[in-house]
C-alpha atoms as a PDB file:
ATOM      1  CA  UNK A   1     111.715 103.513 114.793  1.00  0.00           C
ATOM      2  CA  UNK A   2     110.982 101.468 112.072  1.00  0.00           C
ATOM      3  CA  UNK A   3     110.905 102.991 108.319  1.00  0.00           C
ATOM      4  CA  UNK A   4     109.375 101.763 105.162  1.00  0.00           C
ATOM      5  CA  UNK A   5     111.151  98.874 103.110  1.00  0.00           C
ATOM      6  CA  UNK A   6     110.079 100.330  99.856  1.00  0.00           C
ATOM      7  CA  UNK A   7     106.704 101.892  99.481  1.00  0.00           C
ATOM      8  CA  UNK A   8     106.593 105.430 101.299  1.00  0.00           C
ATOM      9  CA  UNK A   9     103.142 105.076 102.095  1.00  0.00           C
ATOM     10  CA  UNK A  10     103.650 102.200 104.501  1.00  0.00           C
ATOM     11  CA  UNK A  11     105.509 105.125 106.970  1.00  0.00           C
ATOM     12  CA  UNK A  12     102.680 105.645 109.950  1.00  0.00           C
ATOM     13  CA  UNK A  13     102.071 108.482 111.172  1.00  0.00           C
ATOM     14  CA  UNK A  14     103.289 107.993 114.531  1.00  0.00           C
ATOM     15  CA  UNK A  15     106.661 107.807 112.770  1.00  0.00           C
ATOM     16  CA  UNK A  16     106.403 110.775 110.524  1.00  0.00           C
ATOM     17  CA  UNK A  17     105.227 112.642 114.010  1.00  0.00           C
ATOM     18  CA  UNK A  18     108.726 111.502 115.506  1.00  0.00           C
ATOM     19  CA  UNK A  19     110.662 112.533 113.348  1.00  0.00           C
ATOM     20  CA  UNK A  20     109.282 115.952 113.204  1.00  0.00           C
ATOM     21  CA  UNK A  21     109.855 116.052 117.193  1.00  0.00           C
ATOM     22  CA  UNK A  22     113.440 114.323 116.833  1.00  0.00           C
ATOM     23  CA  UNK A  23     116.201 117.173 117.845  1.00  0.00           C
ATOM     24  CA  UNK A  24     118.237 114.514 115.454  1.00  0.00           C
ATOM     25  CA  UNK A  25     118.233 111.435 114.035  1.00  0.00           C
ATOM     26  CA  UNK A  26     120.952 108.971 114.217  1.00  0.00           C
ATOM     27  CA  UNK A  27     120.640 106.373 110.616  1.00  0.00           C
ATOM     28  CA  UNK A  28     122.379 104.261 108.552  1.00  0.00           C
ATOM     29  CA  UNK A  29     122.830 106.365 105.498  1.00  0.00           C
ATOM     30  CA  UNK A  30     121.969 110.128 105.458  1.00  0.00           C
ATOM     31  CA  UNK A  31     121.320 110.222 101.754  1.00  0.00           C
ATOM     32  CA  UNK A  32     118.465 107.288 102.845  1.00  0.00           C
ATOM     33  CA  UNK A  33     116.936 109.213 105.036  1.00  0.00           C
ATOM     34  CA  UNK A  34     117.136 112.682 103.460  1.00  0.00           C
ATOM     35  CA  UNK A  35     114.978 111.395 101.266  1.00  0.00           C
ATOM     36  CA  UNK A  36     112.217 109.951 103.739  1.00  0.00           C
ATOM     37  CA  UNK A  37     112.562 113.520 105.587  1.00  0.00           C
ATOM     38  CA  UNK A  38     112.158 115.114 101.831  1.00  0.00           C
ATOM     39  CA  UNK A  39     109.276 113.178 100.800  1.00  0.00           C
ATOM     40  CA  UNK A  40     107.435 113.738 104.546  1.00  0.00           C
ATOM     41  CA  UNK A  41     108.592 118.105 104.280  1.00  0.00           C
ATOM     42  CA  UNK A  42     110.613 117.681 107.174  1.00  0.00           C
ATOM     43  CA  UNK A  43     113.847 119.980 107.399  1.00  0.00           C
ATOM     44  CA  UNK A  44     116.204 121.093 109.180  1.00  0.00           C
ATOM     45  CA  UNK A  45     117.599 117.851 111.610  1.00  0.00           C
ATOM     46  CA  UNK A  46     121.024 117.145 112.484  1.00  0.00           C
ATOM     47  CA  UNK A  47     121.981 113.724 111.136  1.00  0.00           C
ATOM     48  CA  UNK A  48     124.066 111.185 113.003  1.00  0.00           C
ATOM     49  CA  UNK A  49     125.359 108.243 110.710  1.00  0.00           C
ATOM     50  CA  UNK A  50     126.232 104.786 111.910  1.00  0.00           C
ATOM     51  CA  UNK A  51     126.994 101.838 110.748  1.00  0.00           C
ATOM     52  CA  UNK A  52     129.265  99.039 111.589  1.00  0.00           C
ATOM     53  CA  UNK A  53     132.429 100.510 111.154  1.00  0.00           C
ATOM     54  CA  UNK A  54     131.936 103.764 113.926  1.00  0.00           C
ATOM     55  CA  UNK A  55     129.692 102.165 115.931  1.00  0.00           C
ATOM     56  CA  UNK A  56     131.683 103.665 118.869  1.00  0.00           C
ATOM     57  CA  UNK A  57     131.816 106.711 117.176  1.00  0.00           C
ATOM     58  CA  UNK A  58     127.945 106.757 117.451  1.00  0.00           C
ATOM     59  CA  UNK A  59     126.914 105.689 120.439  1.00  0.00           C
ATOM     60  CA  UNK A  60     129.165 108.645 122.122  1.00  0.00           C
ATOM     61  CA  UNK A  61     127.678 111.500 119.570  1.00  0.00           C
ATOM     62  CA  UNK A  62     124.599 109.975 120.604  1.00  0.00           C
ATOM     63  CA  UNK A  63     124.876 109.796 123.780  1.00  0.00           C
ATOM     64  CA  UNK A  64     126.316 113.374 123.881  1.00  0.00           C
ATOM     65  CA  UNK A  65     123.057 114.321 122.191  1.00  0.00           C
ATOM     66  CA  UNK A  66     120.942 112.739 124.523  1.00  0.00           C
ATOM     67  CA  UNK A  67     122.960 114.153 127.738  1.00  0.00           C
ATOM     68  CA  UNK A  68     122.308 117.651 126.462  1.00  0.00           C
ATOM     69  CA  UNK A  69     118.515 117.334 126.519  1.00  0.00           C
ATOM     70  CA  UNK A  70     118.210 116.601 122.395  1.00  0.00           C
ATOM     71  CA  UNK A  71     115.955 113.286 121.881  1.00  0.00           C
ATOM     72  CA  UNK A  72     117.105 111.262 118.970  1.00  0.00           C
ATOM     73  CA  UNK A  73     114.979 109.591 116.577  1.00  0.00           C
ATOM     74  CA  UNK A  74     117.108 106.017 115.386  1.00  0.00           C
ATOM     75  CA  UNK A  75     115.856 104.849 112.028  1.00  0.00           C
ATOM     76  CA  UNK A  76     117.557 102.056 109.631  1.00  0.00           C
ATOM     77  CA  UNK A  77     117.400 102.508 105.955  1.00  0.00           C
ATOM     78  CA  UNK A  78     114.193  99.906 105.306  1.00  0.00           C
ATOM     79  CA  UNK A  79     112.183  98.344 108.260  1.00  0.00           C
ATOM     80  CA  UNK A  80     112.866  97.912 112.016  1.00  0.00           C
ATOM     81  CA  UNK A  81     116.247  98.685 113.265  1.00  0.00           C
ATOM     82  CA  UNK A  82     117.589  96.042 115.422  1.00  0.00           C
ATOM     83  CA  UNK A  83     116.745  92.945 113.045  1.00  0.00           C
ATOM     84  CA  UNK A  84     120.064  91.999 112.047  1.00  0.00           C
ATOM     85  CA  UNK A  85     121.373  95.312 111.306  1.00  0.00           C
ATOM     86  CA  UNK A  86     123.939  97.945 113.302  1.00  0.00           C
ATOM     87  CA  UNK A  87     120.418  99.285 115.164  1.00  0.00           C
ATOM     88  CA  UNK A  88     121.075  96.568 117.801  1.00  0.00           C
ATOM     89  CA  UNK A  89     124.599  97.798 119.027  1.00  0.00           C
ATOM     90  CA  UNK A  90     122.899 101.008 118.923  1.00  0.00           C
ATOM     91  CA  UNK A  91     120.317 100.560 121.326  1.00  0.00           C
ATOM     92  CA  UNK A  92     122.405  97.853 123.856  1.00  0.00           C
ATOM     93  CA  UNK A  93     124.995 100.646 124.396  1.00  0.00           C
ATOM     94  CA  UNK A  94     122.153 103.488 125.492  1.00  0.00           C
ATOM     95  CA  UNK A  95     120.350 100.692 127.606  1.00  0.00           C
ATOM     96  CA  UNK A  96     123.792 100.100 129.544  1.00  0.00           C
ATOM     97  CA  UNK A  97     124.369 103.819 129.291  1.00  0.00           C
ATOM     98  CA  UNK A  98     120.946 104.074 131.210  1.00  0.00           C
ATOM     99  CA  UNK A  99     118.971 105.932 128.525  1.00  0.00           C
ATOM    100  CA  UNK A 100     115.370 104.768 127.827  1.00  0.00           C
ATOM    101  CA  UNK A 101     115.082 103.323 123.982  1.00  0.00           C
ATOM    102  CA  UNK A 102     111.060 103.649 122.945  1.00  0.00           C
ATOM    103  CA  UNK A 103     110.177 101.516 119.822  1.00  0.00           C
ATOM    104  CA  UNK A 104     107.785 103.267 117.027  1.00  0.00           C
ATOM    105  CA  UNK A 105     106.290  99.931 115.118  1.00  0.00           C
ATOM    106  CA  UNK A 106     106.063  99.544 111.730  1.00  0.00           C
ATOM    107  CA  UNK A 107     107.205  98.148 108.583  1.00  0.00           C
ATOM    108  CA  UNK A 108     109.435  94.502 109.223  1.00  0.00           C
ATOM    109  CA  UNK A 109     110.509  92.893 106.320  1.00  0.00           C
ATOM    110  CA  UNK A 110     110.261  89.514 108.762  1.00  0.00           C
ATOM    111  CA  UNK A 111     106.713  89.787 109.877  1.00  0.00           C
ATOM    112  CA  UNK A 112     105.961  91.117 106.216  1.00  0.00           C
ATOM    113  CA  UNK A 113     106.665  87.929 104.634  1.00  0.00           C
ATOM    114  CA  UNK A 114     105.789  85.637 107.171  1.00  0.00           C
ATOM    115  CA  UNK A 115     101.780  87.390 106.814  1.00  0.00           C
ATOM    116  CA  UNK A 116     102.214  85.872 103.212  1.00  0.00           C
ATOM    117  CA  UNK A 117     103.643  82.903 103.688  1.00  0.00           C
ATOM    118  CA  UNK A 118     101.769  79.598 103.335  1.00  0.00           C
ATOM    119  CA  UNK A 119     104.166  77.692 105.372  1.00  0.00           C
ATOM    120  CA  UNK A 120     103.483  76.646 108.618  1.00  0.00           C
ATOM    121  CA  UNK A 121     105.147  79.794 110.840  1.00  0.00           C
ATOM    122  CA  UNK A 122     103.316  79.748 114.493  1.00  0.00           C
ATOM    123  CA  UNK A 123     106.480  79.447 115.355  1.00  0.00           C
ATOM    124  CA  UNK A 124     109.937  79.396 113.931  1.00  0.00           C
ATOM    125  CA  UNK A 125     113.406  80.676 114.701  1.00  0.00           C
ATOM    126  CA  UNK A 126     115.231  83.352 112.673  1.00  0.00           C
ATOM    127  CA  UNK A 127     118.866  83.171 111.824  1.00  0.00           C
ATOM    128  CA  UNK A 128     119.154  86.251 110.085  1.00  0.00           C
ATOM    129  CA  UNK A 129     121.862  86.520 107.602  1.00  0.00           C
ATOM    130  CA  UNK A 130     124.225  83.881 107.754  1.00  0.00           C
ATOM    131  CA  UNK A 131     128.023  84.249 108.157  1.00  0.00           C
ATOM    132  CA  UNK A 132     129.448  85.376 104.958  1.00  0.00           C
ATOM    133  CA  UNK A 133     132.108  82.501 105.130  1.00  0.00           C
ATOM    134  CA  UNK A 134     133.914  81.283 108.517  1.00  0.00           C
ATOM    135  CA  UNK A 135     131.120  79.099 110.432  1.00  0.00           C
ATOM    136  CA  UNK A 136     128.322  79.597 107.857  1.00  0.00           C
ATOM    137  CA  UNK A 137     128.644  75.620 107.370  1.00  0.00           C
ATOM    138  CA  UNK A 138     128.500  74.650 110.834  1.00  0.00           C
ATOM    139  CA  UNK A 139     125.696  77.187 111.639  1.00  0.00           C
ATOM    140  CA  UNK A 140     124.046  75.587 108.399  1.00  0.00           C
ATOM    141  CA  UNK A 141     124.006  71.886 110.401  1.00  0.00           C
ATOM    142  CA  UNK A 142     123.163  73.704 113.143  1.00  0.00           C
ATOM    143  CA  UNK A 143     119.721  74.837 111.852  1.00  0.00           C
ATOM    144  CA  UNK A 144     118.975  72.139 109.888  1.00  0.00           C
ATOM    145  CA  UNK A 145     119.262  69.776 113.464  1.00  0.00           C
ATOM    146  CA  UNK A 146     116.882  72.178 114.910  1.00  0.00           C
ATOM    147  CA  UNK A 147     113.539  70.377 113.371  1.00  0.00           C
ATOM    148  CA  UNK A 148     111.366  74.246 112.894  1.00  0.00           C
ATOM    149  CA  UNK A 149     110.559  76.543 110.705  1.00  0.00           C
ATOM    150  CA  UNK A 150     113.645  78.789 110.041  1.00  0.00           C
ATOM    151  CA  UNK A 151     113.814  82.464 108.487  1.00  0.00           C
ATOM    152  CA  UNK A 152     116.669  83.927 106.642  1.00  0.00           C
ATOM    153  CA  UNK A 153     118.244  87.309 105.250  1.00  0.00           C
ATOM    154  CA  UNK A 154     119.661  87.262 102.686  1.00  0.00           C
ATOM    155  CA  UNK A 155     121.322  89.370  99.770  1.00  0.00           C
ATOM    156  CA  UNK A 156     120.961  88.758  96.131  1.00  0.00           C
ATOM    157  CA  UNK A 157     124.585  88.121  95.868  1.00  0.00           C
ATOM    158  CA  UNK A 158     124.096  84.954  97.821  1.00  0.00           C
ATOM    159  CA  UNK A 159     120.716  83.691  97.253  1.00  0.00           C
ATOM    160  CA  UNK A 160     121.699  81.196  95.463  1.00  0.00           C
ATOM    161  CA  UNK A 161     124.797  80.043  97.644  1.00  0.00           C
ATOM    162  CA  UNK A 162     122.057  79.467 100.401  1.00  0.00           C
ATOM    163  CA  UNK A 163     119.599  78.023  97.920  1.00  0.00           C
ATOM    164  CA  UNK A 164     122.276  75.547  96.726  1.00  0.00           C
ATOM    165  CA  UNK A 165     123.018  75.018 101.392  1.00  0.00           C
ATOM    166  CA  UNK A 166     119.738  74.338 101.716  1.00  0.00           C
ATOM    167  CA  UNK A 167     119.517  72.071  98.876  1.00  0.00           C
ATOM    168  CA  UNK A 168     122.113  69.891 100.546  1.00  0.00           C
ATOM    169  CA  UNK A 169     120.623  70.152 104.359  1.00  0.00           C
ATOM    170  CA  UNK A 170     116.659  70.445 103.522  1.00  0.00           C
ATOM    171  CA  UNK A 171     116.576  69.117 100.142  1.00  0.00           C
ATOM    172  CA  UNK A 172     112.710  68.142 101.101  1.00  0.00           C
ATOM    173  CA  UNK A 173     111.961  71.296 102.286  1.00  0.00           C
ATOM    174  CA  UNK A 174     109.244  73.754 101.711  1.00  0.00           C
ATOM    175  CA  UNK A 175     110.964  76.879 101.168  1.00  0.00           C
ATOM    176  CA  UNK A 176     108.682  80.454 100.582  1.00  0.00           C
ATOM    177  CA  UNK A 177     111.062  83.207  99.330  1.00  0.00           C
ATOM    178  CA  UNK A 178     110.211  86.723  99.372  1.00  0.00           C
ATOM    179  CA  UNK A 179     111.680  88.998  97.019  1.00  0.00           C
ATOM    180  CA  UNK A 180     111.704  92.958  97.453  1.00  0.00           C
ATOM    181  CA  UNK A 181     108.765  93.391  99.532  1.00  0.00           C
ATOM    182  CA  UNK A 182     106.771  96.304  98.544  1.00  0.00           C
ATOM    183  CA  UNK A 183     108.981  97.533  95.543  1.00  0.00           C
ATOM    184  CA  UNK A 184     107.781  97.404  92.694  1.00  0.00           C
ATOM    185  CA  UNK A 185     109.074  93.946  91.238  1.00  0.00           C
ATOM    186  CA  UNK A 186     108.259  92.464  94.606  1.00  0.00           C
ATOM    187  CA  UNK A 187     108.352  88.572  93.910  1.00  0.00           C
ATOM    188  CA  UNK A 188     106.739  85.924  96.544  1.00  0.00           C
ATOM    189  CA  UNK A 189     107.091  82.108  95.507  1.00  0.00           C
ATOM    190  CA  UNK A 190     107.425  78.792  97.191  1.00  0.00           C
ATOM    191  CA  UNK A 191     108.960  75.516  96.356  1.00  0.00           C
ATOM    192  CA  UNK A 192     112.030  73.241  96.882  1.00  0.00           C
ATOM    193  CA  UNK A 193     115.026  73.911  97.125  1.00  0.00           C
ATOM    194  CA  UNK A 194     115.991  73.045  93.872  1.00  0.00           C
ATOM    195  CA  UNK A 195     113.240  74.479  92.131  1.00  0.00           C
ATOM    196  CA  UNK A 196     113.758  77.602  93.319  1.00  0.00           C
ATOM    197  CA  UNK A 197     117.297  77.427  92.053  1.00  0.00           C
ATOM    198  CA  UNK A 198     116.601  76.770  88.960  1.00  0.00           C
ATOM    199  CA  UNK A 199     114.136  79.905  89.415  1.00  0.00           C
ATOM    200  CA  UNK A 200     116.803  81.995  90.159  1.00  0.00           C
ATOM    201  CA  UNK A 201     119.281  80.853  87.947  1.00  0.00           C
ATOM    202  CA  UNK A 202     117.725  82.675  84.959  1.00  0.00           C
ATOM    203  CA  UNK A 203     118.419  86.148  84.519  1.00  0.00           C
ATOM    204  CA  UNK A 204     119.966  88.946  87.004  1.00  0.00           C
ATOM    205  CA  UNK A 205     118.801  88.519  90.836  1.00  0.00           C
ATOM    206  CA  UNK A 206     118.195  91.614  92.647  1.00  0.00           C
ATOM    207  CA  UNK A 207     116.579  93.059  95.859  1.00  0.00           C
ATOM    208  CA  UNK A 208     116.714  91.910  99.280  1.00  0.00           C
ATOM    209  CA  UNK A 209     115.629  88.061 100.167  1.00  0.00           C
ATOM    210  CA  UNK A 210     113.450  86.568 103.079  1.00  0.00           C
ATOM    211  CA  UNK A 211     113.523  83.070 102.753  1.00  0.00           C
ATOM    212  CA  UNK A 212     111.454  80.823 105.037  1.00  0.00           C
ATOM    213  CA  UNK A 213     112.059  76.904 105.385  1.00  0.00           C
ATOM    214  CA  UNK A 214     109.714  74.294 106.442  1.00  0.00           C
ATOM    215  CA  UNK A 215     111.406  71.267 107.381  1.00  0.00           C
ATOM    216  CA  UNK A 216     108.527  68.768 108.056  1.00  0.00           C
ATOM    217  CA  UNK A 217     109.159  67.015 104.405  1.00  0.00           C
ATOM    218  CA  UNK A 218     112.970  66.630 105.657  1.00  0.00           C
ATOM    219  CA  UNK A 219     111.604  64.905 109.076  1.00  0.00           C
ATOM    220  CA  UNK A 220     108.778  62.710 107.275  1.00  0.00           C
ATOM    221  CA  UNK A 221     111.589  61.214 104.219  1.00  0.00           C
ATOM    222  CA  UNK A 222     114.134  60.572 107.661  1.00  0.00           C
ATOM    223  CA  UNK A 223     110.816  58.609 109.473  1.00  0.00           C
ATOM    224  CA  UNK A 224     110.001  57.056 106.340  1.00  0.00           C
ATOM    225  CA  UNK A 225     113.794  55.783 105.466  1.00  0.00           C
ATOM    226  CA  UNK A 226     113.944  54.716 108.981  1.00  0.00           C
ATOM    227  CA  UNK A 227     110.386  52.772 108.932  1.00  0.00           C
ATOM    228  CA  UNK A 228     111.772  51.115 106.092  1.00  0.00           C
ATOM    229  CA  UNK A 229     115.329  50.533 107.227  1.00  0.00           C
ATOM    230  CA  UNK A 230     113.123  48.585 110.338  1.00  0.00           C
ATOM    231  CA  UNK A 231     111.079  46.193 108.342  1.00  0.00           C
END
């Protein structure tokens, strides 16, 4: 069930209803979501923690859970679990293990910025957060062949590594970045991809990134160069 990415007041109450129901809740970080269960009055549930170093661990205290007769609220620590965090292992091992998983909408910090963005985004592909280090160039080439709109995650101690990528493979490119999303200093701006380094190069970067990249500037300069290159 998703959770809010910032601002409390964006829980529904389908989702504060769940977890009152839960027999336990399996998340990310308990100290998270004691305070969500604080904030809503809700006491007294057994917390499961995983992450992506016991994700086996998990899934069989889960599961345990689950084969007793306890239902099990899974929440991440901001949005929808499942969008490129440990939620997904979570919920492929109970579908092969034959439970039923039951998504609770809400908050998305992917559908949150593309509402905002004035890019083109009918559709698009998202690539998540990119590879730390081994393949991240190759997957870079890769999206940049692809011709569409692409979304990324990203973390601010890397925004401008993938600022300075994109710089090299969509130097043309609209970009739209979205900067803690419903925090206080939430920040939404578009430009190049130089601009935007230049943006934020001054000062400390912090919060979570969704950056969106149009590449139809990168395909026009290629059509142009090669109308050019016929004449």
């Amino acid at each position: 069930m998703a959770t809010p990415l910032g601002n409390l007041d964006d829980m529904t109450f389908r989702a504060v209803t769940t977890l009152r129901d839960a027999g336990a809740i399996a998340c990310e970080d308990t100290r998270r979501t004691s305070i969500l269960l604080r904030h809503f009055g809700i006491q007294g549930k057994k917390l499961v923690t995983y992450h992506s170093f016991n994700e086996e661990r998990a899934v069989q205290q889960v599961r345990a859970l689950l084969e007793e007769g306890t239902s099990v609220a899974l929440v991440t620590d901001a949005g929808t679990p499942g969008i490129s965090d440990p939620g997904y292992s979570m919920a492929n091992a109970l579908h092969t293990l034959g439970f039923s998983v039951i998504p609770v909408p809400g908050a998305s910090a992917l559908t949150a910025a593309l509402s905002v963005c004035p890019l083109p985004v009918s559709s698009f592909f998202f690539a998540g957060f990119l590879p730390h280090k081994k393949g991240r160039k190759s997957r870079m080439e890769y999206l940049s062949s692809l011709g569409s709109t692409v979304v990324f995650y990203e973390s601010p101690h890397r925004i401008r590594k993938l600022l300075e990528e994109l710089n090299e493979h969509f130097p043309e490119a609209g970009v739209f970045v979205a900067r803690e999303i419903t925090k206080i200093h939430e920040e939404y701006i578009s430009g190049t991809p130089a601009s935007l380094i230049e943006h934020f190069s001054s000062g400390q970067t912090r919060g979570e990134f969704v950056v969106v990249v149009h590449p139809q500037e990168v395909k026009r300069s290629k059509q142009q160069k090669a109308d050019a290159d016929n004449h």
